[in-house]
Protein backbone atom coordinates (compact mmCIF):
# COMPACT_ATOMS: atom_id res chain seq x y z
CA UNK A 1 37.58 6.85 27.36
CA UNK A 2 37.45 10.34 28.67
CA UNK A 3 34.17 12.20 30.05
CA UNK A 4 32.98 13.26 33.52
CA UNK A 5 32.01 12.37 36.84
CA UNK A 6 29.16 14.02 38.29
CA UNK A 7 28.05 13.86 41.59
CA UNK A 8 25.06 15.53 42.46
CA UNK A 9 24.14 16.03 46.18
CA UNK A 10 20.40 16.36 47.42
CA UNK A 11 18.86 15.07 51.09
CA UNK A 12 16.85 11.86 51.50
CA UNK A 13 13.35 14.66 52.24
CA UNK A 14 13.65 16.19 48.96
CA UNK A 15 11.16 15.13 46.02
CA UNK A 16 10.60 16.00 42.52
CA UNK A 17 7.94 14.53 40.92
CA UNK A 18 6.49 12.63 44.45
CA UNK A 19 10.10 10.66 44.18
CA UNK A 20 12.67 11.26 46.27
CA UNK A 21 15.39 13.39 43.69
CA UNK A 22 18.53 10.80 44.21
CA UNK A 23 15.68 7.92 42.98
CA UNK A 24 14.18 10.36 40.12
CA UNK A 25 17.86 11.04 38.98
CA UNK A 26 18.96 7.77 38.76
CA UNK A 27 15.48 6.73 36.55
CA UNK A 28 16.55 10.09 34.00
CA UNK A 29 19.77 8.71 34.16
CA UNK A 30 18.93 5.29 33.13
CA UNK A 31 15.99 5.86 30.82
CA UNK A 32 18.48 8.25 28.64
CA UNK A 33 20.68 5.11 28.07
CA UNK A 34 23.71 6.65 30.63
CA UNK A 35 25.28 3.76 32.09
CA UNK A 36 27.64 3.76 35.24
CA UNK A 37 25.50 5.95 38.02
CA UNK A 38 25.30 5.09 41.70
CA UNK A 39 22.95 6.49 44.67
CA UNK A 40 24.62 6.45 48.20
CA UNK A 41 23.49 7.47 51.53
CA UNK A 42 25.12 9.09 53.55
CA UNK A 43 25.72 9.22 57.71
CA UNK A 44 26.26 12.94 58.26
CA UNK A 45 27.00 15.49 55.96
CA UNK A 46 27.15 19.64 56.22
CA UNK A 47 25.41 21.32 53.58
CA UNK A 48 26.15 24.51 51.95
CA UNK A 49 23.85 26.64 54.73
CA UNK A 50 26.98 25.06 57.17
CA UNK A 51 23.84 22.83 59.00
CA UNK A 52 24.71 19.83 59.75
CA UNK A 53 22.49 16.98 58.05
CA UNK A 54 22.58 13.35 59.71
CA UNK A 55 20.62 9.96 59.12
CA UNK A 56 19.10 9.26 63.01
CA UNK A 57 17.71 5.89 63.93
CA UNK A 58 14.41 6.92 63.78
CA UNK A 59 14.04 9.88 61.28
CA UNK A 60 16.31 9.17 57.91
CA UNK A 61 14.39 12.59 56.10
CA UNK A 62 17.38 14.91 57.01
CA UNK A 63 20.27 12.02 55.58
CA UNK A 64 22.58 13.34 52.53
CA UNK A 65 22.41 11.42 49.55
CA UNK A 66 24.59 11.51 46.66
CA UNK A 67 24.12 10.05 42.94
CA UNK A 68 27.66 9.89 41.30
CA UNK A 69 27.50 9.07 37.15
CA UNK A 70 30.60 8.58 34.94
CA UNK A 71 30.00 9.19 31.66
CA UNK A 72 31.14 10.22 28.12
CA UNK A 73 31.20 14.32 27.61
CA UNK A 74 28.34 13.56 25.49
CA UNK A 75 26.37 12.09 28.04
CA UNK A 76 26.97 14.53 30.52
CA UNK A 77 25.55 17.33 27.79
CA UNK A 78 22.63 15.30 27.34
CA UNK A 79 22.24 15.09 30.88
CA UNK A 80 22.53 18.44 31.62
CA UNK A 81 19.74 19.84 28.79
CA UNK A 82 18.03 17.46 30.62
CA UNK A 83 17.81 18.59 34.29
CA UNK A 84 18.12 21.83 33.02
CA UNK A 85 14.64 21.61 31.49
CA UNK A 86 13.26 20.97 35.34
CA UNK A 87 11.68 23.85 37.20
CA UNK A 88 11.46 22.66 39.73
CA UNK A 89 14.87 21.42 40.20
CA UNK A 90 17.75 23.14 42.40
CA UNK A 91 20.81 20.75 42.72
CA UNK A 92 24.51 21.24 43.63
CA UNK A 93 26.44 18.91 41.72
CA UNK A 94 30.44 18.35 41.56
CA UNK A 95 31.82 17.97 37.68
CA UNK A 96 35.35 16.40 37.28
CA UNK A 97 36.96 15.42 34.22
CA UNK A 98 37.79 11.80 34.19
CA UNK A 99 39.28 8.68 32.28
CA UNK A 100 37.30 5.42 32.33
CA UNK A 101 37.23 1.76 31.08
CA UNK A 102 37.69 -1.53 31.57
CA UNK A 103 40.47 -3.82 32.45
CA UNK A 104 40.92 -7.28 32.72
CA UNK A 105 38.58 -10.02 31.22
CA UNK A 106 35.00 -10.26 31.24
């Protein structure tokens, strides 16, 4: 199949909805039926403002996090009318055309 690979990058402090965003997004993601996302953490990470962000021992509100989703070009439009519809949303994401499947038995 071909579609997308999004990766949307947010911090571990950030909320929408009293949820931290890279939770939130992967609950849209699943209740619209999109299969294939993941939420990583990250160590250290410079944002667009060239700070650096890093996960300390003690305080992990300033550690990148990063929900990646594969999914069908569909999908992905879905998606996007959906986070689109959220004011109070402001995410940098990464969109990259890719080819998925399967191999090998299940």
């Amino acid at each position: 199949m071909n579609g997308f690979q999004l990766t949307f990058y947010t911090g571990q402090s950030r909320r929408i909805h009293h949820k931290p965003v890279g939770e939130w997004l992967l609950s849209i993601v699943k209740s619209m039926n999109i299969g294939g996302a993941t939420l990583n953490t990250a160590i250290a990470g410079v944002g667009r403002d060239n700070h650096l962000h890093s996960a300390h021992f003690f305080d992990l509100a300033d550690q990148p996090v990063e929900v990646t989703v594969v999914t069908s070009e569909k999908g992905c439009a879905k998606l996007f009318e959906r986070l689109n519809t959220e004011e109070d949303l402001h995410l940098f994401y990464v969109k990259v055309p890719v080819e998925f499947g399967f191999i090998g038995k299940e």
